[in-house]
PDB file of N, CA and C in Angstrom:
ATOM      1  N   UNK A   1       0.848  -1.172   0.000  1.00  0.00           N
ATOM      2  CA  UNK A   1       0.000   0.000   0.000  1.00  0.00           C
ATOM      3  C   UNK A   1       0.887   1.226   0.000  1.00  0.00           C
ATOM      4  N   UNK A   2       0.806   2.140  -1.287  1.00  0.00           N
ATOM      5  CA  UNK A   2       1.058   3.441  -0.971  1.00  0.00           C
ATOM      6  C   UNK A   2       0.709   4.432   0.122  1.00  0.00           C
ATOM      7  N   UNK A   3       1.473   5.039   0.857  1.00  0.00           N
ATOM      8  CA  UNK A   3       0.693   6.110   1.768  1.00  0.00           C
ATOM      9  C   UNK A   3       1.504   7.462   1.423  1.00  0.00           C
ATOM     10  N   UNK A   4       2.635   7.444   0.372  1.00  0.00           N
ATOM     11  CA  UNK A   4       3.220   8.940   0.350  1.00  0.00           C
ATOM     12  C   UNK A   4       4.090   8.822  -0.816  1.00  0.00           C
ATOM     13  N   UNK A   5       4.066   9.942  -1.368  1.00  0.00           N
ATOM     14  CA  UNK A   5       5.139   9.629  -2.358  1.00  0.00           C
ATOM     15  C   UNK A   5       6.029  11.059  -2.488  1.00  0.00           C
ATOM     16  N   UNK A   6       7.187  11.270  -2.588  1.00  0.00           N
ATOM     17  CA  UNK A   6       7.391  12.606  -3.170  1.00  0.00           C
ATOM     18  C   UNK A   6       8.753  12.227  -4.150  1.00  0.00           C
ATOM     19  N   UNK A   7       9.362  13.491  -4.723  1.00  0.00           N
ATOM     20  CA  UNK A   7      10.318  13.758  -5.855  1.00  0.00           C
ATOM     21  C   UNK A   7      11.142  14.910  -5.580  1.00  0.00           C
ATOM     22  N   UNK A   8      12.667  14.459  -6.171  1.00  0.00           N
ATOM     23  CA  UNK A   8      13.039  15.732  -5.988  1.00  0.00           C
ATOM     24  C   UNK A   8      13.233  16.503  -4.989  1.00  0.00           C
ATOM     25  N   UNK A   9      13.170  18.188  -5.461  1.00  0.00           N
ATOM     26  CA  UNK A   9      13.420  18.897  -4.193  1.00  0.00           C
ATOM     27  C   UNK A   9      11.896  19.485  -3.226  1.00  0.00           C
ATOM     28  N   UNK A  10      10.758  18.696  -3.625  1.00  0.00           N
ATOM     29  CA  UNK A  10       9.463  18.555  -3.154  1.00  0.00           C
ATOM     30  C   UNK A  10       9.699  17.640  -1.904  1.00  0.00           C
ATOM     31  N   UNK A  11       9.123  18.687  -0.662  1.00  0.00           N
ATOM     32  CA  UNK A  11       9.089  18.361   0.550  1.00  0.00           C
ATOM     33  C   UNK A  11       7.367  17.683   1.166  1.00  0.00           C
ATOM     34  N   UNK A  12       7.300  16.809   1.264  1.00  0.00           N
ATOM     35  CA  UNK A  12       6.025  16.669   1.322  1.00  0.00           C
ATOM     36  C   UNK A  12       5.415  16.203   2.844  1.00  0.00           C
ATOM     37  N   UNK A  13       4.678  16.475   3.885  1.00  0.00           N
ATOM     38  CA  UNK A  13       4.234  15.815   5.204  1.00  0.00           C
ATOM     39  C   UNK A  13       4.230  14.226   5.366  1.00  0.00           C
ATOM     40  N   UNK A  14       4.872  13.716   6.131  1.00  0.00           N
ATOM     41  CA  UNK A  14       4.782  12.616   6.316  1.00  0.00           C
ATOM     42  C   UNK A  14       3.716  11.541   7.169  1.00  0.00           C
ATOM     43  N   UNK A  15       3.617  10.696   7.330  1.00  0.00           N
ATOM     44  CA  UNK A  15       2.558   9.746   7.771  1.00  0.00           C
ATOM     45  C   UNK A  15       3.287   9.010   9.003  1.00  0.00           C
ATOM     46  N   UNK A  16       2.826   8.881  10.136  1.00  0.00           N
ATOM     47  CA  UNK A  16       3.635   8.512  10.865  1.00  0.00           C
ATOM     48  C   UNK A  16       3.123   6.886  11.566  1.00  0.00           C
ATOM     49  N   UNK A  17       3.305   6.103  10.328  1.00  0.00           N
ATOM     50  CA  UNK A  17       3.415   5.026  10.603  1.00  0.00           C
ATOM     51  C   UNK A  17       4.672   3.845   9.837  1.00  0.00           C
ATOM     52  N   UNK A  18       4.933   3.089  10.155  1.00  0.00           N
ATOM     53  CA  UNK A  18       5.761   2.085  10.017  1.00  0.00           C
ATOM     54  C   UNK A  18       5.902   2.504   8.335  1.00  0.00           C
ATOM     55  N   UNK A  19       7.231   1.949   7.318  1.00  0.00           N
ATOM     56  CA  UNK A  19       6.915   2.416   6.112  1.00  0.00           C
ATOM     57  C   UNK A  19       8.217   1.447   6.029  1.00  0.00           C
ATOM     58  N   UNK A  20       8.056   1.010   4.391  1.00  0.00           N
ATOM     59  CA  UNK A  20       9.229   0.735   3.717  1.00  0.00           C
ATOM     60  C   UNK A  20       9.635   1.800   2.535  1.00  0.00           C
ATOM     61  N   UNK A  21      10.563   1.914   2.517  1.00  0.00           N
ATOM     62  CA  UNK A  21      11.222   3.066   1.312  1.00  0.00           C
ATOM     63  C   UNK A  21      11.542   2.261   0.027  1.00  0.00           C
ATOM     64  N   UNK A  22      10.810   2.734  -0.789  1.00  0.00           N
ATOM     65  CA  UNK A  22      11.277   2.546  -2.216  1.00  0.00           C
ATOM     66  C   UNK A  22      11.895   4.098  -2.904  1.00  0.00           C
ATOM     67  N   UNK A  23      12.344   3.109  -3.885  1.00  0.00           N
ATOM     68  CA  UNK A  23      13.226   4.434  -4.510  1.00  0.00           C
ATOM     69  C   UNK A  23      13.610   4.019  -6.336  1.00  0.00           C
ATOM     70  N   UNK A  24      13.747   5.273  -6.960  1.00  0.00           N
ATOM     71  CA  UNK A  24      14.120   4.759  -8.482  1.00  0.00           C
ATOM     72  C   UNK A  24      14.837   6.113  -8.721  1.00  0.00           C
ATOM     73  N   UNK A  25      15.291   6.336  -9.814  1.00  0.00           N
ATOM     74  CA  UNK A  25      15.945   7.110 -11.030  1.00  0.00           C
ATOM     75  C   UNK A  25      17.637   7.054 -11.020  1.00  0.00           C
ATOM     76  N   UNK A  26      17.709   7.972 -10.516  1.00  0.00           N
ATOM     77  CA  UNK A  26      19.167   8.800 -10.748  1.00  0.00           C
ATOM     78  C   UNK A  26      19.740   8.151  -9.742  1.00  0.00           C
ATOM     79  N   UNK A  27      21.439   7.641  -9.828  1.00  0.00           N
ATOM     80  CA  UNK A  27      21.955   6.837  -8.730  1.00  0.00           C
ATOM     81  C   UNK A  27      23.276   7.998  -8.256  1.00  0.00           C
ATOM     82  N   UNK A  28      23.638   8.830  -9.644  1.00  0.00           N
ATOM     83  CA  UNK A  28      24.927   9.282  -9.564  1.00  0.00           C
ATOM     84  C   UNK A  28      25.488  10.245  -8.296  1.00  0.00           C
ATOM     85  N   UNK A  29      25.042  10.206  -6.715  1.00  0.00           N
ATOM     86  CA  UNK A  29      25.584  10.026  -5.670  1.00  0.00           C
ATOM     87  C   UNK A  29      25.125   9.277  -4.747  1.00  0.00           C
ATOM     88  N   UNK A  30      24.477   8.244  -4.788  1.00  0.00           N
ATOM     89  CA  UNK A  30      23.993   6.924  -4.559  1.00  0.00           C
ATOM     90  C   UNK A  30      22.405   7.716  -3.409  1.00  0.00           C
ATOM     91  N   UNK A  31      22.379   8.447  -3.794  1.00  0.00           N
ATOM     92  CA  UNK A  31      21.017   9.266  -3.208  1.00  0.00           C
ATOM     93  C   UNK A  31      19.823   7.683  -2.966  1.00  0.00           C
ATOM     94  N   UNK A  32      19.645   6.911  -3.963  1.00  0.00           N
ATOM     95  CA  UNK A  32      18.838   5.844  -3.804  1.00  0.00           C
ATOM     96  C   UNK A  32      18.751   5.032  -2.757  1.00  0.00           C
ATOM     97  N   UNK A  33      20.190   4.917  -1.276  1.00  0.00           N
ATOM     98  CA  UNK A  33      20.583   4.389  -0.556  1.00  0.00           C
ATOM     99  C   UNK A  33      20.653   2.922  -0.512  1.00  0.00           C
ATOM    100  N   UNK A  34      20.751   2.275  -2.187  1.00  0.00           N
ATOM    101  CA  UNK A  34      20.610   0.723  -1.932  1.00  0.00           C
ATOM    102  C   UNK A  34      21.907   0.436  -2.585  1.00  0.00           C
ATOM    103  N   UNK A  35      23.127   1.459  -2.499  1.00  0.00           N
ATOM    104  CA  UNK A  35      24.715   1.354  -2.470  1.00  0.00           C
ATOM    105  C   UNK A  35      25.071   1.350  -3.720  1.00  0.00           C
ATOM    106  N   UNK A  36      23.985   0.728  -4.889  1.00  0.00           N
ATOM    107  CA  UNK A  36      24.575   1.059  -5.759  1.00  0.00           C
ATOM    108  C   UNK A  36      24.904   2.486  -6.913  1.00  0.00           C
ATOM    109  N   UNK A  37      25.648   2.573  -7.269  1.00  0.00           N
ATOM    110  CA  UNK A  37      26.041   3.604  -8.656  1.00  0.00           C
ATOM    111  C   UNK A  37      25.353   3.760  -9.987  1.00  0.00           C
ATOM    112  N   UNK A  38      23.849   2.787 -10.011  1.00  0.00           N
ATOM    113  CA  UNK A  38      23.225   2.462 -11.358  1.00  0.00           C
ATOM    114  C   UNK A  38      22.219   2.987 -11.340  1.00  0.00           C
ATOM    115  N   UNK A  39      21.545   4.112 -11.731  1.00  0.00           N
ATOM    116  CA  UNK A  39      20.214   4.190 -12.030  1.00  0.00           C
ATOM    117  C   UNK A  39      19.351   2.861 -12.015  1.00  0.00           C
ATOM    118  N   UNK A  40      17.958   3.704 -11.728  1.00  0.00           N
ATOM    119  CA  UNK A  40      16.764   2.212 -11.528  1.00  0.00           C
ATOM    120  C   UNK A  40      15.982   3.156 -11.810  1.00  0.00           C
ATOM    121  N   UNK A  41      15.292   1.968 -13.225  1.00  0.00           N
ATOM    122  CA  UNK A  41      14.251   2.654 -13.822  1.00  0.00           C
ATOM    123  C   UNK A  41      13.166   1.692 -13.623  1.00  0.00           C
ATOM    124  N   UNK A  42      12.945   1.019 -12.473  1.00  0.00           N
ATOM    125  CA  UNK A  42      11.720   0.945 -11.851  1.00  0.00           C
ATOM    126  C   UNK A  42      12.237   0.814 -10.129  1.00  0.00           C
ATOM    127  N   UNK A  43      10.866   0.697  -9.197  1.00  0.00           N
ATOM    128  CA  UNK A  43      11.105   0.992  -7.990  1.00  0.00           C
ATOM    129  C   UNK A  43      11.434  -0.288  -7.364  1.00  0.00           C
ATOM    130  N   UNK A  44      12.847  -0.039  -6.586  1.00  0.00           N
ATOM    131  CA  UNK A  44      13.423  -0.860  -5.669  1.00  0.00           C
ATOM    132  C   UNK A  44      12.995  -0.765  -4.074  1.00  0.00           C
ATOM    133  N   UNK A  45      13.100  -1.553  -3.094  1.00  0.00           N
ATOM    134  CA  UNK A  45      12.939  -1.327  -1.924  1.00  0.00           C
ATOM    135  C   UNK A  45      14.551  -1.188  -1.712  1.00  0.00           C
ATOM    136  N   UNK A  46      14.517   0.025  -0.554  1.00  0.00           N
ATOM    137  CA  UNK A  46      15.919   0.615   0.070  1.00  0.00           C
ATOM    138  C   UNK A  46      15.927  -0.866   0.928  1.00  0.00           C
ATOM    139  N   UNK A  47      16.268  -2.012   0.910  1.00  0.00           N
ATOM    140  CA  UNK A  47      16.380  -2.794   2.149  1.00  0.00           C
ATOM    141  C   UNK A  47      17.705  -2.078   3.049  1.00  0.00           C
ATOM    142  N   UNK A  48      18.819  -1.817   3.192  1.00  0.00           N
ATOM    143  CA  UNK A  48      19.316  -1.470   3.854  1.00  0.00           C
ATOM    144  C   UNK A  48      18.214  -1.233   5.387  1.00  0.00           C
ATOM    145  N   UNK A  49      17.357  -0.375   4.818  1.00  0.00           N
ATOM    146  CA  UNK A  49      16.669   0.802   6.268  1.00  0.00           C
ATOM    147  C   UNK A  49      15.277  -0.640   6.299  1.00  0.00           C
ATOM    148  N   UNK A  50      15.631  -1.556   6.152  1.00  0.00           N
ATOM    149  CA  UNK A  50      14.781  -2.943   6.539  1.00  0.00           C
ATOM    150  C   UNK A  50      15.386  -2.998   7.568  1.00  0.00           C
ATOM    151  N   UNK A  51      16.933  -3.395   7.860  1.00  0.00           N
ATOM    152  CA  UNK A  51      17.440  -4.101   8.615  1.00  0.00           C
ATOM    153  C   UNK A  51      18.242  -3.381   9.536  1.00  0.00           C
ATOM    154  N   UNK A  52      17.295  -1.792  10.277  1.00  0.00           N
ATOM    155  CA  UNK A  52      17.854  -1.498  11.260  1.00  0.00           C
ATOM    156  C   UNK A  52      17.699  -1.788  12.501  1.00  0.00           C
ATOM    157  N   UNK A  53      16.867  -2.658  12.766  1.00  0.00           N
ATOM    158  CA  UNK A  53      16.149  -3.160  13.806  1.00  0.00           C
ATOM    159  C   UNK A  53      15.085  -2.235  14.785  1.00  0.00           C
ATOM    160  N   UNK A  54      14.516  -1.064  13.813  1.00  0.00           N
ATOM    161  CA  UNK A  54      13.678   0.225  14.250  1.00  0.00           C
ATOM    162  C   UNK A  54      12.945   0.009  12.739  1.00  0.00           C
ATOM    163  N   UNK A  55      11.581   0.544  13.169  1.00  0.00           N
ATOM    164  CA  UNK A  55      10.872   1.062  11.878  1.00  0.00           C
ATOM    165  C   UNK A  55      11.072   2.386  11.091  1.00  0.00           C
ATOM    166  N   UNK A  56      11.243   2.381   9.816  1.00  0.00           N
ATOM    167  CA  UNK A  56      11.339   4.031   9.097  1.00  0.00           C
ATOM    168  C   UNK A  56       9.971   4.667   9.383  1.00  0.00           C
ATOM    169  N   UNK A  57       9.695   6.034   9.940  1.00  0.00           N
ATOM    170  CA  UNK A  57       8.797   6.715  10.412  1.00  0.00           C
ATOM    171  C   UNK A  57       8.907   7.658   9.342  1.00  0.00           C
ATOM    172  N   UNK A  58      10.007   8.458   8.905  1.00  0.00           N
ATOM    173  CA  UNK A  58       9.466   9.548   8.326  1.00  0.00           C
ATOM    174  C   UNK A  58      10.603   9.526   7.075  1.00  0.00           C
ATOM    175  N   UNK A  59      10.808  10.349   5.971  1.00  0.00           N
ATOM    176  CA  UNK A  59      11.744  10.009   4.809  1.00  0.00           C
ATOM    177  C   UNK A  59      11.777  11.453   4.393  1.00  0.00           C
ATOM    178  N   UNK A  60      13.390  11.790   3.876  1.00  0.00           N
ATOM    179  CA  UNK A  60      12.833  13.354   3.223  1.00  0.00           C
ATOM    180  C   UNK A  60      14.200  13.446   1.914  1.00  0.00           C
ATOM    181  N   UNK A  61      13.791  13.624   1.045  1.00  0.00           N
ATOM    182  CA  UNK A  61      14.957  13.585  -0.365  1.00  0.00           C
ATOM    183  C   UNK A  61      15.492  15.106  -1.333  1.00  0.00           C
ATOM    184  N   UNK A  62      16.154  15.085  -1.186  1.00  0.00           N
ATOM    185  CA  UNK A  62      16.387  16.023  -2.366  1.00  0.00           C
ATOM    186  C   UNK A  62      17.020  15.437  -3.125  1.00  0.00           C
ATOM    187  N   UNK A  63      17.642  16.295  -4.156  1.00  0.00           N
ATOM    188  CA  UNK A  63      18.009  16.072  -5.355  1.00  0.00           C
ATOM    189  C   UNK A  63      19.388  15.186  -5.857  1.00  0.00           C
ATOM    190  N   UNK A  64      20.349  15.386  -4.265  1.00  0.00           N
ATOM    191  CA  UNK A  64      21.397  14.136  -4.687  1.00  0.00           C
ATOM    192  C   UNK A  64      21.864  13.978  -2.905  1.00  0.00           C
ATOM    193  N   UNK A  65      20.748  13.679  -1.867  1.00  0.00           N
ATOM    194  CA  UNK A  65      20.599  12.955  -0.733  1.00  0.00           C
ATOM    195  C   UNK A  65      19.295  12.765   0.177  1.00  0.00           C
ATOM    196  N   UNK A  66      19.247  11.768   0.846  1.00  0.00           N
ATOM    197  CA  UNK A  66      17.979  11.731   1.522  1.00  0.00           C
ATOM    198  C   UNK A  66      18.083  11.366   3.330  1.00  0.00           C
ATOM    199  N   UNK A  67      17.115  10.948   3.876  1.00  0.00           N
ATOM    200  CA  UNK A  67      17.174  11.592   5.184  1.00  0.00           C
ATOM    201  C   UNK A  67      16.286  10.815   5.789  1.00  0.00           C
ATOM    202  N   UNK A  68      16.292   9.945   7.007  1.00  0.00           N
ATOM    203  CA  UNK A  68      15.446   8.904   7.207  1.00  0.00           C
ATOM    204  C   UNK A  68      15.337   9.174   8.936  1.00  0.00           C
ATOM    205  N   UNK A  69      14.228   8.913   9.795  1.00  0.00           N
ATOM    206  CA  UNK A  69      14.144   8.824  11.081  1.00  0.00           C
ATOM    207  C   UNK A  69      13.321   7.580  11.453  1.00  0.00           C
ATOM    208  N   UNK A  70      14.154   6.795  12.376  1.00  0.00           N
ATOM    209  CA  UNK A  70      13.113   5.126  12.723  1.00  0.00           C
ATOM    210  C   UNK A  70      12.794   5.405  14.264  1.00  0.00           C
ATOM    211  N   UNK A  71      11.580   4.925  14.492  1.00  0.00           N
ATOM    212  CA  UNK A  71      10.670   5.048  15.710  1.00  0.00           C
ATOM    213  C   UNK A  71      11.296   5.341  16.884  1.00  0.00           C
ATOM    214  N   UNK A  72      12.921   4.648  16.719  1.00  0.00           N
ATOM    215  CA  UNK A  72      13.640   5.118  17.996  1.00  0.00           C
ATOM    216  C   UNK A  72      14.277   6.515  18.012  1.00  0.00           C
ATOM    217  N   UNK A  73      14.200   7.322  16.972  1.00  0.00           N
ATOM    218  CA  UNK A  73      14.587   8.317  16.888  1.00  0.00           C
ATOM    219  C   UNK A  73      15.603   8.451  16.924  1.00  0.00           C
ATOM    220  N   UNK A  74      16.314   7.579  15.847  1.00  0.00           N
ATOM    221  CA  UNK A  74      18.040   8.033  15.331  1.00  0.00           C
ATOM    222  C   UNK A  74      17.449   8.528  13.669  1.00  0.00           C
ATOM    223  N   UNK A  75      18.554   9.526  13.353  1.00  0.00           N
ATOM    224  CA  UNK A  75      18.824   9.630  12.013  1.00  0.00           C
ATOM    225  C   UNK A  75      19.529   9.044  10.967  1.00  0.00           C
ATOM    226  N   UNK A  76      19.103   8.890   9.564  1.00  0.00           N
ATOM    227  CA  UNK A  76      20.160   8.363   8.796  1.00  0.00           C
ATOM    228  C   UNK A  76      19.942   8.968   7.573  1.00  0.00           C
ATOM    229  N   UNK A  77      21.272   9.202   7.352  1.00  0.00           N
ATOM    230  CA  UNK A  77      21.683  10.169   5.830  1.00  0.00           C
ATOM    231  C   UNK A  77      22.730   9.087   4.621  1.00  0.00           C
ATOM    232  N   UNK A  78      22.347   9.123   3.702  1.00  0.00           N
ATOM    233  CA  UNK A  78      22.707   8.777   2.602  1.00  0.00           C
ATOM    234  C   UNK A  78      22.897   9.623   1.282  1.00  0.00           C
ATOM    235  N   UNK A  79      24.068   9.484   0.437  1.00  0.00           N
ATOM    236  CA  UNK A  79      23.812  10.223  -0.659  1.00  0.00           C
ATOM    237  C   UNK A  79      25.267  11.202  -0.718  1.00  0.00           C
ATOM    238  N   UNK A  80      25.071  12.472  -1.514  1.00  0.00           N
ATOM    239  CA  UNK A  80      26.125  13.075  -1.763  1.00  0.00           C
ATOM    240  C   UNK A  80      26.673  13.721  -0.469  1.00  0.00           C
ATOM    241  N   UNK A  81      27.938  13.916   0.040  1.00  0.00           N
ATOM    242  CA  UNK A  81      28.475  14.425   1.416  1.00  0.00           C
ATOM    243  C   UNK A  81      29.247  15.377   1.598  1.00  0.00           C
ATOM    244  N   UNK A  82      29.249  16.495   0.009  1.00  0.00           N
ATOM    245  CA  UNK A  82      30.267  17.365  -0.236  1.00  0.00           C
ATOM    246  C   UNK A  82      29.635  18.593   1.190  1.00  0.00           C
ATOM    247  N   UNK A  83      30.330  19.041   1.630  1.00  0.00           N
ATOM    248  CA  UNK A  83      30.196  20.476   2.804  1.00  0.00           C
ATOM    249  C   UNK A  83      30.078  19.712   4.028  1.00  0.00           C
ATOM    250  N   UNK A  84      29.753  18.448   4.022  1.00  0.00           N
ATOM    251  CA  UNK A  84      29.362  18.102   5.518  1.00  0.00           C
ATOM    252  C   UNK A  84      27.828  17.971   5.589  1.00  0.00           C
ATOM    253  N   UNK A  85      27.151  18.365   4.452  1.00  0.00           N
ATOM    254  CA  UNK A  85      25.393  17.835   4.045  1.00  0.00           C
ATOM    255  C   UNK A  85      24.959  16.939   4.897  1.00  0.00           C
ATOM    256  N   UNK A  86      25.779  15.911   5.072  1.00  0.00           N
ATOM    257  CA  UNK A  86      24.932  14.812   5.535  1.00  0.00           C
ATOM    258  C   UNK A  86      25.163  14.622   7.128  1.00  0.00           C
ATOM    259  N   UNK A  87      26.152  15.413   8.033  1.00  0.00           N
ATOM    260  CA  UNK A  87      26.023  15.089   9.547  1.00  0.00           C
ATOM    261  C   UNK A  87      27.287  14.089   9.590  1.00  0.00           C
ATOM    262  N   UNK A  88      27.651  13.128   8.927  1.00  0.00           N
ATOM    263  CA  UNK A  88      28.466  12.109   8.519  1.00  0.00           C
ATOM    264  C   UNK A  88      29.981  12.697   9.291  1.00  0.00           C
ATOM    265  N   UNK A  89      30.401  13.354   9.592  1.00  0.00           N
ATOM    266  CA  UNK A  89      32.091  14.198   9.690  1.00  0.00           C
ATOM    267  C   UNK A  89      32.670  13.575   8.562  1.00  0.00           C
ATOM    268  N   UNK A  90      32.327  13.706   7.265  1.00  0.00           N
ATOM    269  CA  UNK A  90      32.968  12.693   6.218  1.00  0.00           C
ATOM    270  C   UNK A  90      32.614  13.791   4.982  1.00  0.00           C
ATOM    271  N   UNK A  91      33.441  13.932   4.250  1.00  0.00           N
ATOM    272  CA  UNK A  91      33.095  14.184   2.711  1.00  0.00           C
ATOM    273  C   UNK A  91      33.163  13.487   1.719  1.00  0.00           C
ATOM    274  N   UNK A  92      33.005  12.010   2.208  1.00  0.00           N
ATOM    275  CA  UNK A  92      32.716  11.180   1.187  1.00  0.00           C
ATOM    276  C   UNK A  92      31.558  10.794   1.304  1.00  0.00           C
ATOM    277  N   UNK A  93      30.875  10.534   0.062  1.00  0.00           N
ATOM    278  CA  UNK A  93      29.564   9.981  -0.182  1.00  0.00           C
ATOM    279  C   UNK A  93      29.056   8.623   0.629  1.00  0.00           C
ATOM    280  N   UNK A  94      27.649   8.513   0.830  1.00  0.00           N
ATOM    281  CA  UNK A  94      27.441   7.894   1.980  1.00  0.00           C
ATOM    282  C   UNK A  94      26.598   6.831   0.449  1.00  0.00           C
ATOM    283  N   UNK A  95      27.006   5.696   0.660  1.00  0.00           N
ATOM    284  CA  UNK A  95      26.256   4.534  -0.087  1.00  0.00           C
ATOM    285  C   UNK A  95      25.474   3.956   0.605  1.00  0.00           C
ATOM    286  N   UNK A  96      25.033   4.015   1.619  1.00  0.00           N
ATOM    287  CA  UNK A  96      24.097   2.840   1.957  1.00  0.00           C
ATOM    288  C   UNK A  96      23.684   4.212   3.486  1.00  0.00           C
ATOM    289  N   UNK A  97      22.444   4.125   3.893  1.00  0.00           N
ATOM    290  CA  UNK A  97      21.925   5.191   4.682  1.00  0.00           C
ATOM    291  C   UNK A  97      22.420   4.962   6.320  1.00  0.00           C
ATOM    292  N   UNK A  98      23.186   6.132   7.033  1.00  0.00           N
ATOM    293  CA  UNK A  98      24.281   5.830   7.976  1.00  0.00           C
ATOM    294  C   UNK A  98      23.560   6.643   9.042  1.00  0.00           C
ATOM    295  N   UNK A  99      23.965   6.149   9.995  1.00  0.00           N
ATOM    296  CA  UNK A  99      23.200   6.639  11.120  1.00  0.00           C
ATOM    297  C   UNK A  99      23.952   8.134  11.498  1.00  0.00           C
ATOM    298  N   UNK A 100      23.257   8.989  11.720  1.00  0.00           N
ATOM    299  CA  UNK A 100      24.203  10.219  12.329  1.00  0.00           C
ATOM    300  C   UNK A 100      24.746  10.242  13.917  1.00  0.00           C
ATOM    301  N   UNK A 101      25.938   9.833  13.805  1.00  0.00           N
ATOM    302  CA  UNK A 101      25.860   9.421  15.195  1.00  0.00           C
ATOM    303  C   UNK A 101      26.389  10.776  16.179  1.00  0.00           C
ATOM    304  N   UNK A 102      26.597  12.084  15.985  1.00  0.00           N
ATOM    305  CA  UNK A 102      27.234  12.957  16.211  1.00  0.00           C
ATOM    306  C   UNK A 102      25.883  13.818  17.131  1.00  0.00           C
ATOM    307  N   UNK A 103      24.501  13.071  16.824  1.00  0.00           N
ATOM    308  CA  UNK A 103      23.600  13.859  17.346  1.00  0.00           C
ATOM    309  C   UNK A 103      23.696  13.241  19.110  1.00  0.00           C
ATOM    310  N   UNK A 104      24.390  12.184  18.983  1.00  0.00           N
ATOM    311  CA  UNK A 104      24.366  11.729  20.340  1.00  0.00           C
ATOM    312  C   UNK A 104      22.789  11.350  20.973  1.00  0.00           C
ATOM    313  N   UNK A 105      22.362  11.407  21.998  1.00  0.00           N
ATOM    314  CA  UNK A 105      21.110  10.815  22.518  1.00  0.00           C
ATOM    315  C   UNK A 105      19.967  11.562  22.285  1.00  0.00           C
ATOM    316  N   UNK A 106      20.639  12.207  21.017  1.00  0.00           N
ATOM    317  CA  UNK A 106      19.083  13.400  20.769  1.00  0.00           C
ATOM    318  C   UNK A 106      17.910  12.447  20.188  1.00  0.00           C
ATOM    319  N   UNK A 107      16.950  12.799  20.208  1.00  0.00           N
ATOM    320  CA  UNK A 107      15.898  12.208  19.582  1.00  0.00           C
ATOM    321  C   UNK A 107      15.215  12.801  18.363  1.00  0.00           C
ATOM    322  N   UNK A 108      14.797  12.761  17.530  1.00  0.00           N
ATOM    323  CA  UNK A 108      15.185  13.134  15.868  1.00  0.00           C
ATOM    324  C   UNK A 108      13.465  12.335  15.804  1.00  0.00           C
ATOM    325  N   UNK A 109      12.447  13.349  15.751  1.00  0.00           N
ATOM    326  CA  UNK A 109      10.926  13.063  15.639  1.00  0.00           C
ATOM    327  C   UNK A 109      10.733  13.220  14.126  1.00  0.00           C
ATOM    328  N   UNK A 110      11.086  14.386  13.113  1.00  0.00           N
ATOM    329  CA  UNK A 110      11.131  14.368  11.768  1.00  0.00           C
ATOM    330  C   UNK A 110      12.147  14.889  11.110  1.00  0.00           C
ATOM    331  N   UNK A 111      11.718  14.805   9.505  1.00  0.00           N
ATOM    332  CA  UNK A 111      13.456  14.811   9.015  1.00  0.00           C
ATOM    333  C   UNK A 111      12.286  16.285   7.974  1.00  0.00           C
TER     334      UNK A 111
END
């Protein structure tokens, strides 16, 4: 069952129940968070954010990274990492969606 969809640099309200993330198009800073470098021209499930042992609550994307919060209220960023974008202390690109661990015991309700 669909409950949300968005694109791009379209920010859209989220639904705050349990969710799996799918994802398609453009891979070229692995924004898709399923590690690979290949475009997908149909929709994949992100499994990565399956197997955090928390549910994905809320999801938010732009144009080359995205942004995930699970029920326990950690964050995770994936995607391009040039300036420090992603929380990561890294300027390398994040392939697979990484927990921000720099927020320490904060709790992270939406992205």
């Amino acid at each position: 069952r669909v409950v949300d969809a968005m694109g791009g640099r379209m920010l859209l309200p989220r639904n705050r129940e349990p969710m799996a993330v799918i994802a398609w198009g453009c891979a070229h800073n692995y924004q898709l968070g399923t590690g690979q470098y290949v475009a997908q021209d149909t929709p994949v499930v992100v499994t990565p954010l399956l197997n955090l042992g928390a549910s994905v609550l809320d999801v938010s994307c732009g144009g080359d990274h995205c942004a995930a919060v699970d029920d326990a209220g950690r964050l995770y960023t994936w995607g391009l990492s040039d300036h420090g974008r992603l929380g990561l202390h890294s300027a390398r690109d994040a392939q697979l969606p990484s927990h921000v661990r720099s927020l320490g015991s904060e709790r992270v309700v939406a992205v």
